[in-house]
N, C-alpha and C. Protein backbone atom coordinates (compact mmCIF):
# COMPACT_ATOMS: atom_id res chain seq x y z
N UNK A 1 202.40 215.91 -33.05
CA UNK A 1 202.89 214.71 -32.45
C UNK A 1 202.82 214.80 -30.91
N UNK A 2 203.21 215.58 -30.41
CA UNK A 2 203.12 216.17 -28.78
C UNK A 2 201.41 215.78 -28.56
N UNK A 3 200.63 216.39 -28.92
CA UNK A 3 198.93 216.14 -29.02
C UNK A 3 199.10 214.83 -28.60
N UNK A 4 199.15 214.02 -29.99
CA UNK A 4 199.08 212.41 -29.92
C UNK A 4 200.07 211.90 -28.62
N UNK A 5 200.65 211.94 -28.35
CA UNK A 5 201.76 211.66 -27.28
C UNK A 5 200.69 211.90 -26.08
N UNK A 6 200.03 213.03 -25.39
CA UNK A 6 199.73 213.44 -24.32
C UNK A 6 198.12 213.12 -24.51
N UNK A 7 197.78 212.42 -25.64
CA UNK A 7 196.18 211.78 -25.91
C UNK A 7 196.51 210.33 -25.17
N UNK A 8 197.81 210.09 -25.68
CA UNK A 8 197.33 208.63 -25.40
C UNK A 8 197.90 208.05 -24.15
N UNK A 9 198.81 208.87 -23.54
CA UNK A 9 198.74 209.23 -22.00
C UNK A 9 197.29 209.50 -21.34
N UNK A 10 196.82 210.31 -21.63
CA UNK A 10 195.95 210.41 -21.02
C UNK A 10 194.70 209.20 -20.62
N UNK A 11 194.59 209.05 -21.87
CA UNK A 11 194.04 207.87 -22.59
C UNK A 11 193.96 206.41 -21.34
N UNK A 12 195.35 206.27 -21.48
CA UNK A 12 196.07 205.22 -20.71
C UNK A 12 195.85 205.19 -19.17
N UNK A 13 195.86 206.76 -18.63
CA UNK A 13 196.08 206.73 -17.11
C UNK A 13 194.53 206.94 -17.11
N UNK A 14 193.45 206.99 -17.74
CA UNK A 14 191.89 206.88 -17.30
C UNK A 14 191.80 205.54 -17.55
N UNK A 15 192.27 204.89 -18.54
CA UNK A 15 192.04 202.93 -18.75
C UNK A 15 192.40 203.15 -17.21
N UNK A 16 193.62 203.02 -16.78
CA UNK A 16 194.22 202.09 -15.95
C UNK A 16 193.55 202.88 -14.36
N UNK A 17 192.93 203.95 -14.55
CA UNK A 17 192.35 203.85 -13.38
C UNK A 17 191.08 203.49 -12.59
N UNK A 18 190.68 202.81 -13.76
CA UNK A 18 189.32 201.47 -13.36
C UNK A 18 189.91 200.54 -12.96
N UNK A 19 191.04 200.13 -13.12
CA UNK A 19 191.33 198.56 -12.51
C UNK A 19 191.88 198.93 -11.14
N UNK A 20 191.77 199.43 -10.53
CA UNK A 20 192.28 199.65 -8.88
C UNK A 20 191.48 198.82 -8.26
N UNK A 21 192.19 198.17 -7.44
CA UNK A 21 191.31 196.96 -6.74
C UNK A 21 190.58 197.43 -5.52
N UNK A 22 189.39 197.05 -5.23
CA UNK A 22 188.68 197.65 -3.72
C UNK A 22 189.22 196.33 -2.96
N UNK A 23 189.52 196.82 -1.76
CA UNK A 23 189.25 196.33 -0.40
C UNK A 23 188.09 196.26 0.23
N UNK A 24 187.45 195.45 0.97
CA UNK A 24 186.31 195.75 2.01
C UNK A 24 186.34 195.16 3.04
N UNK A 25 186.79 195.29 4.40
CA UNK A 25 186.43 194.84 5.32
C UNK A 25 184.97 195.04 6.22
N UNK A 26 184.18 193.64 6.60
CA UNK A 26 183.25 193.79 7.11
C UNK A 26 182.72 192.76 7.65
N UNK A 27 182.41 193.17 8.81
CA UNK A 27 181.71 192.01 10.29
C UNK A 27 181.24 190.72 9.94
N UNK A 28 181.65 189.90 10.31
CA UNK A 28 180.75 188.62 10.40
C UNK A 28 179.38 188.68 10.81
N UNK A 29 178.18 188.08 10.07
CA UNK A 29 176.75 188.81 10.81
C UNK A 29 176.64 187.28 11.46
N UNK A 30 177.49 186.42 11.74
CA UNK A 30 177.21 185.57 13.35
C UNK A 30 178.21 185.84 13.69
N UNK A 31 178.14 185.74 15.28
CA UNK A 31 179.27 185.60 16.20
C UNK A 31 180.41 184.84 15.86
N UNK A 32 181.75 184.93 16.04
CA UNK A 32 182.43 183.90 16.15
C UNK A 32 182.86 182.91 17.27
N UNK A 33 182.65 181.50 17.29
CA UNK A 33 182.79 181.01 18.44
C UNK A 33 183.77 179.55 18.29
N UNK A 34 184.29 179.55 19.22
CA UNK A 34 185.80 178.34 19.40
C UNK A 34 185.29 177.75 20.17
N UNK A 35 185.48 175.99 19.86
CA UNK A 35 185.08 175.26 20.54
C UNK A 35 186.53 174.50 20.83
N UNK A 36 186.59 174.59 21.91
CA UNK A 36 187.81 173.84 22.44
C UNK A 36 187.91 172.67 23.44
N UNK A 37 188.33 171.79 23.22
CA UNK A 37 188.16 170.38 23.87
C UNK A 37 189.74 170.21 24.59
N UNK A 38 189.71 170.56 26.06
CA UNK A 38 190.42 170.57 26.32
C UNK A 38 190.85 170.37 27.94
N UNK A 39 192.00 169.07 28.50
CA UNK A 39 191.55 168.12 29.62
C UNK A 39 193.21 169.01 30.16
N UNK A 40 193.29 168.90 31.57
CA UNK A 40 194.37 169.32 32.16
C UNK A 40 194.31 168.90 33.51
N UNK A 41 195.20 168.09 33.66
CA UNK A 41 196.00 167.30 34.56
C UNK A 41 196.61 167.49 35.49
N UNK A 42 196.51 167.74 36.74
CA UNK A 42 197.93 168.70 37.99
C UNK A 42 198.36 167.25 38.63
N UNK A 43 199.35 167.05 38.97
CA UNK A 43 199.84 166.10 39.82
C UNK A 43 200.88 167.03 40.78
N UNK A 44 200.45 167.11 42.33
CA UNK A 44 201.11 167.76 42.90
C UNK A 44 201.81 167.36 44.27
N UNK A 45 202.92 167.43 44.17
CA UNK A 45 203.62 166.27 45.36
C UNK A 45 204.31 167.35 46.51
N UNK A 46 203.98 167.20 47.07
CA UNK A 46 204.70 168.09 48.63
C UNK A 46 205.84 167.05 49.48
N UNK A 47 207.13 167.77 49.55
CA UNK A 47 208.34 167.06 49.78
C UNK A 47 208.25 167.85 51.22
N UNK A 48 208.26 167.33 52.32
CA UNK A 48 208.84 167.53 53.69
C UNK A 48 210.62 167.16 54.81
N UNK A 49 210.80 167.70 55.13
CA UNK A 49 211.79 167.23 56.18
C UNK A 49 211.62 166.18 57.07
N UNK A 50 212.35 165.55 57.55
CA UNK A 50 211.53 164.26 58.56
C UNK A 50 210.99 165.09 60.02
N UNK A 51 211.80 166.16 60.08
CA UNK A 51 210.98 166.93 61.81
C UNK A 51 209.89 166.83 61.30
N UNK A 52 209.53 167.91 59.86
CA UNK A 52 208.44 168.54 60.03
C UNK A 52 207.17 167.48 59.50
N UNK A 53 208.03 165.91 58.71
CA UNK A 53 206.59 165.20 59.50
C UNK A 53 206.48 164.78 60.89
N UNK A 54 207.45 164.35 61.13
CA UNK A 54 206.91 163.93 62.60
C UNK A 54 206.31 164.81 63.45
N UNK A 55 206.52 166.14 63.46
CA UNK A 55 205.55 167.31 63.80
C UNK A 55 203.79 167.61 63.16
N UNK A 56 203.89 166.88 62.30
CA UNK A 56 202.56 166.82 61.54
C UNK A 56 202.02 165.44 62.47
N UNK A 57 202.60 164.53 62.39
CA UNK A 57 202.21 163.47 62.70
C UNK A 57 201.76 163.58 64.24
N UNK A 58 202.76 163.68 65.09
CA UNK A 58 202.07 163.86 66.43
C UNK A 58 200.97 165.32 66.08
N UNK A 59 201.15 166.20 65.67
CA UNK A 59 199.79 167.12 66.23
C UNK A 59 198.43 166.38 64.99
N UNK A 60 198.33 165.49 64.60
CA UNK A 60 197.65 164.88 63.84
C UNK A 60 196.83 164.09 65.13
N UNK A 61 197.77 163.06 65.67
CA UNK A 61 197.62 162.20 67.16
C UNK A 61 196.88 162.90 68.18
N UNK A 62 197.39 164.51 68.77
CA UNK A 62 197.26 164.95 69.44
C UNK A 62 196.19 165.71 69.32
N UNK A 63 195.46 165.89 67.98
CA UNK A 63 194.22 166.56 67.75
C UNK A 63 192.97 165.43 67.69
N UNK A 64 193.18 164.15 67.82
CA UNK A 64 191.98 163.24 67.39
C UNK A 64 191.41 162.73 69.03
C-alpha cells in the first residue's frame, strides 16, 4: 500500500509539472512612438508700483 501511495504521488507531481505556465518577455520589433497633440497657453501680466512706472515712462521719453 505505501508503493501505491508514493506511485501515485509521484505520478501526480510529474502530471502537474507540465502545466507551469511560461512567461516571456520580449521587445517590440517597431519602435514605440506617442503622438501627442498638445497647445499651451502663457498669459503673463507684470504688476508695477506707480514710481516705478513713471520711471519707465520718462526714461522711455528720455531715450527716443
Amino acid at each position: 500500500m505505501k508503493i501505491t501511495i508514493s506511485a501515485a504521488v509521484l505520478s501526480g507531481v510529474v502530471l502537474l509539472s507540465g502545466c507551469i505556465p511560461r512567461i516571456e518577455v520580449t521587445p517590440p520589433s517597431k519602435p514605440i512612438t506617442i503622438d501627442m497633440n498638445v497647445k499651451i497657453d502663457h498669459q503673463i501680466t507684470v504688476k508695477a508700483d506707480k514710481n516705478v512706472e513713471q520711471l519707465l515712462e520718462n526714461s522711455d521719453e528720455s531715450g527716443k
